[in-house]
PDB file of N, CA and C in Angstrom:
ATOM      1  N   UNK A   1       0.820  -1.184   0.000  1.00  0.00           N
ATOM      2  CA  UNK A   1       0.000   0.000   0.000  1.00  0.00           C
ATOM      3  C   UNK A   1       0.864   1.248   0.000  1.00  0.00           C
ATOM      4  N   UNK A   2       1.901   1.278   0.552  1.00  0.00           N
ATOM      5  CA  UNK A   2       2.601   2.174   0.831  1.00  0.00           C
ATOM      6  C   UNK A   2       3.751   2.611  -0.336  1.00  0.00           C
ATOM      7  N   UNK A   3       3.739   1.473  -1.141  1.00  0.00           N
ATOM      8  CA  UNK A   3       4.354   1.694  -2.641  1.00  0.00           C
ATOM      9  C   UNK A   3       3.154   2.376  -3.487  1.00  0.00           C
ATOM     10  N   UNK A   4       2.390   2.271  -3.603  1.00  0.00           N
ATOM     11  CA  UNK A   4       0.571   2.490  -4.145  1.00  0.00           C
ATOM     12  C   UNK A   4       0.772   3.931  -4.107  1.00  0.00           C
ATOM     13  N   UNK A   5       1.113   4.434  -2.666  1.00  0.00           N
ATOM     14  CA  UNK A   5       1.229   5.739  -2.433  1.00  0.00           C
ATOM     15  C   UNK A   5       2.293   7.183  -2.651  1.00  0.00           C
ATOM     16  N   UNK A   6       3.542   6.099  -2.951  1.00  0.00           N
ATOM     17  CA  UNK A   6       4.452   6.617  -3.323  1.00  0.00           C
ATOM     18  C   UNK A   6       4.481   7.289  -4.684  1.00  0.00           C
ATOM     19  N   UNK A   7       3.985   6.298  -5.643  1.00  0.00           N
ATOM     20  CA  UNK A   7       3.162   6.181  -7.227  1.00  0.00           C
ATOM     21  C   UNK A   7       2.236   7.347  -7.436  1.00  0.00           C
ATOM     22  N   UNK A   8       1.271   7.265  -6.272  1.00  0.00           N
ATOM     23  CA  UNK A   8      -0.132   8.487  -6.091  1.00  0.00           C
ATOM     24  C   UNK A   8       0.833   9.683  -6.630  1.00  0.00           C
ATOM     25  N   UNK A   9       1.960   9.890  -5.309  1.00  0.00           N
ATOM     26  CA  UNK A   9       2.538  10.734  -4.874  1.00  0.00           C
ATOM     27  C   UNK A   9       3.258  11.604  -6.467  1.00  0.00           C
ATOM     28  N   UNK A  10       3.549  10.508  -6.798  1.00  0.00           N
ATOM     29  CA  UNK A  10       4.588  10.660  -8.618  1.00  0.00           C
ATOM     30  C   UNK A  10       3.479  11.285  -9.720  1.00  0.00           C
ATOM     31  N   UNK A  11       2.166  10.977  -9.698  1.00  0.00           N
ATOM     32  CA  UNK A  11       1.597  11.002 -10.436  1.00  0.00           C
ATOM     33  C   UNK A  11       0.939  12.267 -10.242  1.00  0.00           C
ATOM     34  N   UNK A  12       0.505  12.706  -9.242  1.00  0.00           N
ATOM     35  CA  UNK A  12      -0.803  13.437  -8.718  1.00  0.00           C
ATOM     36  C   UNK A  12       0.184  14.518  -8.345  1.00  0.00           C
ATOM     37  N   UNK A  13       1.322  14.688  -7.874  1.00  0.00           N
ATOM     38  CA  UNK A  13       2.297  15.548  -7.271  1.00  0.00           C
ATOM     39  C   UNK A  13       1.299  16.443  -5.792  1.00  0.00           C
ATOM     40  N   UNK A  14       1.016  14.953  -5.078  1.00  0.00           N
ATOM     41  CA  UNK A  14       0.307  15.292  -3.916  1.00  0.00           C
ATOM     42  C   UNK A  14      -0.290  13.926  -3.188  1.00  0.00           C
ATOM     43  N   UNK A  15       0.036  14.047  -2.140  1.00  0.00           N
ATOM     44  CA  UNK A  15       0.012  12.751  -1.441  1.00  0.00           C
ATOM     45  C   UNK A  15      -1.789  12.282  -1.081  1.00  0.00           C
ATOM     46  N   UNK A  16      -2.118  10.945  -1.354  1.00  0.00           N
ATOM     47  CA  UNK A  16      -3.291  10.407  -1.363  1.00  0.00           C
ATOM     48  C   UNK A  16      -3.946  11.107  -0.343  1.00  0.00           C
ATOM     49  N   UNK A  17      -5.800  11.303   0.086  1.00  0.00           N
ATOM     50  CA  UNK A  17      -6.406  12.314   1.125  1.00  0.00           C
ATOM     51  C   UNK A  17      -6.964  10.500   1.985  1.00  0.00           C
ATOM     52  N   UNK A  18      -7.140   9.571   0.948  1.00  0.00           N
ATOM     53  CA  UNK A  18      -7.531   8.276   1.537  1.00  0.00           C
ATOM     54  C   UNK A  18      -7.245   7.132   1.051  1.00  0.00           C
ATOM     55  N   UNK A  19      -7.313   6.021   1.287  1.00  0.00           N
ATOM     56  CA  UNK A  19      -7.346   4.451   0.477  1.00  0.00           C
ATOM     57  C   UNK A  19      -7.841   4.601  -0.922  1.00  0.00           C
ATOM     58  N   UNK A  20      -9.098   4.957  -1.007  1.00  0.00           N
ATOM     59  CA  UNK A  20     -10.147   5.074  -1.872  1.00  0.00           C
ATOM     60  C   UNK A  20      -9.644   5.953  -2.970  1.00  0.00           C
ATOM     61  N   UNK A  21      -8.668   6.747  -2.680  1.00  0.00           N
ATOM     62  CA  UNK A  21      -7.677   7.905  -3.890  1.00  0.00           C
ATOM     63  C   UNK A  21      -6.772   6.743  -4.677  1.00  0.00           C
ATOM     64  N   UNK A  22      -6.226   5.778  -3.718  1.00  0.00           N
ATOM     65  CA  UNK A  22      -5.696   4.741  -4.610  1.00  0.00           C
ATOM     66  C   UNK A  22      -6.367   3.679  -5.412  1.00  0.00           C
ATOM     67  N   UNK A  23      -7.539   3.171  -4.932  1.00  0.00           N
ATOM     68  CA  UNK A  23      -8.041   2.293  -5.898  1.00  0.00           C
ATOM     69  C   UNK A  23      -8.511   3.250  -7.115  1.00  0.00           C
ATOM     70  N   UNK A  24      -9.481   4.585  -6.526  1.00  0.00           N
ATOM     71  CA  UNK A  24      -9.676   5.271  -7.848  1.00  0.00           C
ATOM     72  C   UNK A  24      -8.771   5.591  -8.773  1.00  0.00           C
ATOM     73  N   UNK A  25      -7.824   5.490  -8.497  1.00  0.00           N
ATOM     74  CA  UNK A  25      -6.017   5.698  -9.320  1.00  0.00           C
ATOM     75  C   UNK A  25      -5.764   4.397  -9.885  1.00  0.00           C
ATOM     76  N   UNK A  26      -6.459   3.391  -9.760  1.00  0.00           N
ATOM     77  CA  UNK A  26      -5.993   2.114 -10.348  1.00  0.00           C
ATOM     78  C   UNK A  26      -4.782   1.588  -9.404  1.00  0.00           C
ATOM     79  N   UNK A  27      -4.503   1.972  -8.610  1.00  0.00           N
ATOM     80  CA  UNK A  27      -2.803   1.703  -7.886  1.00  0.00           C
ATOM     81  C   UNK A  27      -3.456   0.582  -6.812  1.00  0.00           C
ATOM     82  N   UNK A  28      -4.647   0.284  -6.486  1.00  0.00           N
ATOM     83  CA  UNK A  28      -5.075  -0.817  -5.639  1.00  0.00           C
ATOM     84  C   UNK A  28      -6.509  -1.217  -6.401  1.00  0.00           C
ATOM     85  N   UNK A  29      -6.565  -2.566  -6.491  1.00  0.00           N
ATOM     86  CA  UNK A  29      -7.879  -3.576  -6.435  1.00  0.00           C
ATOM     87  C   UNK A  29      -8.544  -3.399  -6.294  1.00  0.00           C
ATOM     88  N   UNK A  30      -8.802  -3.242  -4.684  1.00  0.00           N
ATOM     89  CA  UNK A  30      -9.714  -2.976  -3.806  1.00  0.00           C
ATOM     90  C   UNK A  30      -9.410  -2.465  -2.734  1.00  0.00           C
ATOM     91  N   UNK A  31     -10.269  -1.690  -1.949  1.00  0.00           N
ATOM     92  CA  UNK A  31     -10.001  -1.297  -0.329  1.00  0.00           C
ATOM     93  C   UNK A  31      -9.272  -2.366   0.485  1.00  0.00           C
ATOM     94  N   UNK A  32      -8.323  -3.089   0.747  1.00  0.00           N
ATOM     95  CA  UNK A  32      -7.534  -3.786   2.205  1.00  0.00           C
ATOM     96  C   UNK A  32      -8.794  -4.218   2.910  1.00  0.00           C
ATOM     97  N   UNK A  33      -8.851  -5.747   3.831  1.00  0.00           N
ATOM     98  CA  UNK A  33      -9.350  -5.803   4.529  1.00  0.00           C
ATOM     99  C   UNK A  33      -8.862  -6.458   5.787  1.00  0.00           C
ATOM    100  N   UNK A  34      -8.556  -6.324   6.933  1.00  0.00           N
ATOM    101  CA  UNK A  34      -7.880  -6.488   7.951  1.00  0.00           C
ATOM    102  C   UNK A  34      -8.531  -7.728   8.481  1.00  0.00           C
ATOM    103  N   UNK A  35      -7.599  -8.888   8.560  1.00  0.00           N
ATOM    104  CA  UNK A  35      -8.415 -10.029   9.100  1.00  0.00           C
ATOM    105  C   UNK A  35      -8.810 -10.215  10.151  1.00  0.00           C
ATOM    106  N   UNK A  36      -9.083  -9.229  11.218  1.00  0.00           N
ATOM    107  CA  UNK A  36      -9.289  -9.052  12.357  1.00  0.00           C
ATOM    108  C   UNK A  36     -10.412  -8.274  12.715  1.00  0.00           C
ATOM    109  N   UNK A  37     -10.791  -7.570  11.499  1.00  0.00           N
ATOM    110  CA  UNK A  37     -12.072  -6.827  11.354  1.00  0.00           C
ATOM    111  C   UNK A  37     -11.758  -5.262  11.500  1.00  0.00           C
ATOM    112  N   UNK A  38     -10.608  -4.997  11.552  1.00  0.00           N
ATOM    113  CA  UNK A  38      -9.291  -3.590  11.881  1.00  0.00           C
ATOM    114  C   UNK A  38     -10.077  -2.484  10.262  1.00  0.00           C
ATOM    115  N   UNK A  39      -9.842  -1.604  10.533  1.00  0.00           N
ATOM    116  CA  UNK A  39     -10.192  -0.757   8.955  1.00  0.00           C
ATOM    117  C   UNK A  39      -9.150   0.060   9.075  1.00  0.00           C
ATOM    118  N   UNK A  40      -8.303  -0.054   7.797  1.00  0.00           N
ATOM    119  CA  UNK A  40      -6.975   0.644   7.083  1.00  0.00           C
ATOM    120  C   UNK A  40      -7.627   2.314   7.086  1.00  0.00           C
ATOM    121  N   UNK A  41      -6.555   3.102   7.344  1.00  0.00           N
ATOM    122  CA  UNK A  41      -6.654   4.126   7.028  1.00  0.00           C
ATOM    123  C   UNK A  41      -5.148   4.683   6.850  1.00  0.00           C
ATOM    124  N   UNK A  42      -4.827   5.941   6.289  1.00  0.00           N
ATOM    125  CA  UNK A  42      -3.657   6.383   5.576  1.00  0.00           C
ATOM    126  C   UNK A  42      -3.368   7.240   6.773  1.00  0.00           C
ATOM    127  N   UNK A  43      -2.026   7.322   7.217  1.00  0.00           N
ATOM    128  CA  UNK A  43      -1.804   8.562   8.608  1.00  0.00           C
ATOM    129  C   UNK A  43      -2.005   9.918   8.129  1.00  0.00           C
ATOM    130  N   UNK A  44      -1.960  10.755   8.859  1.00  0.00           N
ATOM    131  CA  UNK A  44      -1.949  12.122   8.953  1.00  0.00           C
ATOM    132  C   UNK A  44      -0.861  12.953   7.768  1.00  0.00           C
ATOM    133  N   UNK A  45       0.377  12.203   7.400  1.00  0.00           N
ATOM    134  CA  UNK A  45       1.192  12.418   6.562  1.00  0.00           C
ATOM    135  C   UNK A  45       1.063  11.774   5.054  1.00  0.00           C
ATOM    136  N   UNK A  46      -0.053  11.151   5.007  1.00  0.00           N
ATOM    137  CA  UNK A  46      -0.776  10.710   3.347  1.00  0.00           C
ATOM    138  C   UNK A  46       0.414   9.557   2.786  1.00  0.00           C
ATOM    139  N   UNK A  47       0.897   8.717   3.742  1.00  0.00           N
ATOM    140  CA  UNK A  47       1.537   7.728   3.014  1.00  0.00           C
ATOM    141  C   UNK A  47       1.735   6.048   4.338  1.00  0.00           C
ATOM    142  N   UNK A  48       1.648   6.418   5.439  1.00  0.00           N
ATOM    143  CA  UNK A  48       1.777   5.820   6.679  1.00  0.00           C
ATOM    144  C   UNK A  48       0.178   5.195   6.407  1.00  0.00           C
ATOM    145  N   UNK A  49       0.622   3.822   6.828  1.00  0.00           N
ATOM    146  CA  UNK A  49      -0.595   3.127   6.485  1.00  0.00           C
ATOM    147  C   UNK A  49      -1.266   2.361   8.192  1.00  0.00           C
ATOM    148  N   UNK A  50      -2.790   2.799   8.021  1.00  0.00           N
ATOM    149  CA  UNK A  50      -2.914   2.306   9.717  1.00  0.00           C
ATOM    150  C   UNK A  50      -4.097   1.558  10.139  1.00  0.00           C
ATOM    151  N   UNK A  51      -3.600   0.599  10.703  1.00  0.00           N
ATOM    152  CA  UNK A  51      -5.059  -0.139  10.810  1.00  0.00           C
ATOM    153  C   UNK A  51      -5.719  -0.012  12.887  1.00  0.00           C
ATOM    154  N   UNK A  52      -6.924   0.129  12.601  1.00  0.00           N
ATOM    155  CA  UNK A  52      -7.354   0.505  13.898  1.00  0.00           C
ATOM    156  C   UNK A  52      -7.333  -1.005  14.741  1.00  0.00           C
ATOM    157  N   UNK A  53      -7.040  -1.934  14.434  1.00  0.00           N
ATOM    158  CA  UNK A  53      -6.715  -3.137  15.665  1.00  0.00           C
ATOM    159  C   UNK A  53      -5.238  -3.298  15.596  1.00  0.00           C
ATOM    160  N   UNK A  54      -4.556  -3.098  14.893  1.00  0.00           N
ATOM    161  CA  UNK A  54      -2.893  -3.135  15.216  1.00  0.00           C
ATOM    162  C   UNK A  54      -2.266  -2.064  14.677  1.00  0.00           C
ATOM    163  N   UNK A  55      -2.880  -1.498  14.365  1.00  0.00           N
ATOM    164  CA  UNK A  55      -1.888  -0.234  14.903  1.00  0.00           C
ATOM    165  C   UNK A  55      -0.982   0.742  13.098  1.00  0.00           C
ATOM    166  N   UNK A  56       0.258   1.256  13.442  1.00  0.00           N
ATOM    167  CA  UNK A  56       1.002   1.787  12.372  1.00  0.00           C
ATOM    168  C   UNK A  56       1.513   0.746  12.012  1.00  0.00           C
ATOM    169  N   UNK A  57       1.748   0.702  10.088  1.00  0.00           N
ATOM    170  CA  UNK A  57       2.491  -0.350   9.493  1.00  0.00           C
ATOM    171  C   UNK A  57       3.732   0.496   9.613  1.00  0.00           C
ATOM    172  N   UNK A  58       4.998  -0.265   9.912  1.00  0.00           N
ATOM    173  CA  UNK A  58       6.656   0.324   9.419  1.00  0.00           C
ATOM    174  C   UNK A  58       6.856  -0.341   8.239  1.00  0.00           C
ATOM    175  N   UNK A  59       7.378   0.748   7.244  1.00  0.00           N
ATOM    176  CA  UNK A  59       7.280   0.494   5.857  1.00  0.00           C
ATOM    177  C   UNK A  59       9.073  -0.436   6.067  1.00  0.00           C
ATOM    178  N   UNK A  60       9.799  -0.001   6.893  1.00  0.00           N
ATOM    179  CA  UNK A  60      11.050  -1.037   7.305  1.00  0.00           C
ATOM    180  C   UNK A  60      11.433  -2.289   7.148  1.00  0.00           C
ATOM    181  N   UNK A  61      10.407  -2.701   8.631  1.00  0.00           N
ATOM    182  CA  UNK A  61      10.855  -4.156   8.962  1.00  0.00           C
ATOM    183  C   UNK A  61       9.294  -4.647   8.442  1.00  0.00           C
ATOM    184  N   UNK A  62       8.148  -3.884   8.148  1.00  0.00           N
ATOM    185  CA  UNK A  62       7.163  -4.677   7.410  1.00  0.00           C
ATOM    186  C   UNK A  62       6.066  -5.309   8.889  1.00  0.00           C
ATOM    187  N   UNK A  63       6.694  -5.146   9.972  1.00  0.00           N
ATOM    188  CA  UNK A  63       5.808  -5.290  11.214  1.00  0.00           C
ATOM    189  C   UNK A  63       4.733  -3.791  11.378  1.00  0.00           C
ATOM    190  N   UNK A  64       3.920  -4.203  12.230  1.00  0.00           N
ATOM    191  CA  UNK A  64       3.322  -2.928  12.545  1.00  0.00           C
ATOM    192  C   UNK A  64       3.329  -2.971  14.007  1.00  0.00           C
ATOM    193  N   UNK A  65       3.378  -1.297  14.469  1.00  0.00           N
ATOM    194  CA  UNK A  65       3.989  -0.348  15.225  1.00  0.00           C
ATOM    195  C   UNK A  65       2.663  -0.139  16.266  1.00  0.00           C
ATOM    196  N   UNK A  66       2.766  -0.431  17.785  1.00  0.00           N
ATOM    197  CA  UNK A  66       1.673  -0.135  18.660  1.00  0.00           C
ATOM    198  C   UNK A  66       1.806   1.199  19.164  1.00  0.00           C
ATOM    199  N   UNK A  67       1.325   2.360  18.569  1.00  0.00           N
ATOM    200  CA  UNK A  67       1.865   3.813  19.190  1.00  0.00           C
ATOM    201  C   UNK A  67       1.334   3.880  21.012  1.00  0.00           C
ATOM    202  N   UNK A  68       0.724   3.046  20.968  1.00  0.00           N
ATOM    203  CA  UNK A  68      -0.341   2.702  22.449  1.00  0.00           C
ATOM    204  C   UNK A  68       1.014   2.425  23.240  1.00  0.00           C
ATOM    205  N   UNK A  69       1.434   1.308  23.058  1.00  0.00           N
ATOM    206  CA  UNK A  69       2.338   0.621  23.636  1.00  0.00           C
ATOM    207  C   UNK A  69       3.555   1.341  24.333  1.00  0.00           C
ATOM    208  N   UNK A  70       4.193   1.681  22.973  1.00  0.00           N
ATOM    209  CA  UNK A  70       5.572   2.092  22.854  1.00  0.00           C
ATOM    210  C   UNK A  70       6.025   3.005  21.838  1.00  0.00           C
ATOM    211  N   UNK A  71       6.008   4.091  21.828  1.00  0.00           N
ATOM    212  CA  UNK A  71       6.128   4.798  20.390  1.00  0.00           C
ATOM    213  C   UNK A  71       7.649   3.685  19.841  1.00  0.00           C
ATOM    214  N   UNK A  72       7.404   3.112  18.495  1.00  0.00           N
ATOM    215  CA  UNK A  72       8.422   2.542  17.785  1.00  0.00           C
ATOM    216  C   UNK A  72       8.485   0.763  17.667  1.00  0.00           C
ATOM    217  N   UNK A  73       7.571   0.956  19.124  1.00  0.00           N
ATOM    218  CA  UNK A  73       7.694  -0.997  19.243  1.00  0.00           C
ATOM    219  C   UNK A  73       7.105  -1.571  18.650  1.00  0.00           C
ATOM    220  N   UNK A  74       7.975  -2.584  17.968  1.00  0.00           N
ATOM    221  CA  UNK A  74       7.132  -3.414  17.106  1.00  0.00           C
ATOM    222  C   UNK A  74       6.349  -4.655  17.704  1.00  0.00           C
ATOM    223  N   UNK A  75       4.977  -4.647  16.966  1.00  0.00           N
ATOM    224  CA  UNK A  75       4.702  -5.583  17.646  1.00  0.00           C
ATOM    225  C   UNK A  75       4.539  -6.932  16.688  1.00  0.00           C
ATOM    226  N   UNK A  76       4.422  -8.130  17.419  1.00  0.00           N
ATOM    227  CA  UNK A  76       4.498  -9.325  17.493  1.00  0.00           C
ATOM    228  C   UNK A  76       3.991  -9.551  15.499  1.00  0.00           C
ATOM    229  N   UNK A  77       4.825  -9.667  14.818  1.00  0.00           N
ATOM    230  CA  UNK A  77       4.668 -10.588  13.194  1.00  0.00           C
ATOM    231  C   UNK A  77       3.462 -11.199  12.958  1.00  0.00           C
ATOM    232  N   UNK A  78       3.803 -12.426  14.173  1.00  0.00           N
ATOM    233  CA  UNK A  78       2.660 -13.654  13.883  1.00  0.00           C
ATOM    234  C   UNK A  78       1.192 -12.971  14.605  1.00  0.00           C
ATOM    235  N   UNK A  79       1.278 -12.245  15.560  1.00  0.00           N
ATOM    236  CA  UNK A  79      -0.341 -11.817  15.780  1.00  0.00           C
ATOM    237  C   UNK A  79      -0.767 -10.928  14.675  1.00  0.00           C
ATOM    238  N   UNK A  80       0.283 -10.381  13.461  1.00  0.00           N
ATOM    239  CA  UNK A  80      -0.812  -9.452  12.754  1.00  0.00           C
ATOM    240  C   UNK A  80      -0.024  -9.448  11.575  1.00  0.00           C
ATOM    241  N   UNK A  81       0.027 -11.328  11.135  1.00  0.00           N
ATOM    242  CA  UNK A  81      -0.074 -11.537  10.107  1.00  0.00           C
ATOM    243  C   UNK A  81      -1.134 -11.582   8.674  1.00  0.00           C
ATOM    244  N   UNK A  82      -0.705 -10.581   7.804  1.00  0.00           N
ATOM    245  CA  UNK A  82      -1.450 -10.613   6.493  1.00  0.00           C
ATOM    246  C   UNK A  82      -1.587 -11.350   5.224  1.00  0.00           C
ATOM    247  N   UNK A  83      -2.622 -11.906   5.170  1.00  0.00           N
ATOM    248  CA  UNK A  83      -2.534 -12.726   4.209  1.00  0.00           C
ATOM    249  C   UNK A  83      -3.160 -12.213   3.042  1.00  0.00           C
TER     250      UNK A  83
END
C-alpha cells in the first residue's frame, strides 16, 4: 500500500487524502481488509498506512507499530499476520 502511495505521490504531485484515492487511481484492487475486522486508514502524513486493531504499518521491517504501547515498538509478526 505504501508503494501504491508513493506512485499516487509521482503522479498526482500530492500525497493520497484516503485508500479510496488509490483504488480510484488504479494503484489498488480494492479497499484492504484487515483479518481481524481492523479498517486501514492512511496517517496524517498521506503515506503511513494504519489499521485501527494493530496499529502503524513500518514500511522497514514490514511489522506494525503499537503507538499505544511504545512509540516505535514493534509488535508481534505472527499476531498481525497478512494474508
Amino acid at each position: 500500500m505504501m508503494s501504491a502511495c508513493t506512485i499516487y505521490y509521482a503522479i498526482n504531485g500530492k500525497d493520497p487524502e484516503n485508500l479510496q484515492d488509490l483504488v480510484d487511481a488504479d494503484l489498488l484492487l480494492d479497499l484492504p481488509v484487515c483479518p481481524e475486522g481492523g479498517e486501514y486508514t492512511l496517517g496524517d502524513n498521506g503515506w503511513t498506512v494504519v489499521c485501527s486493531v494493530h496499529g502503524q504499518f513500518d514500511k522497514f521491517g514490514g511489522d506494525f507499530v503499537d503507538p499505544a504501547v511504545s512509540p516505535g515498538a514493534v509488535a508481534s509478526p505472527e499476531a498481525h499476520e497478512i494474508n
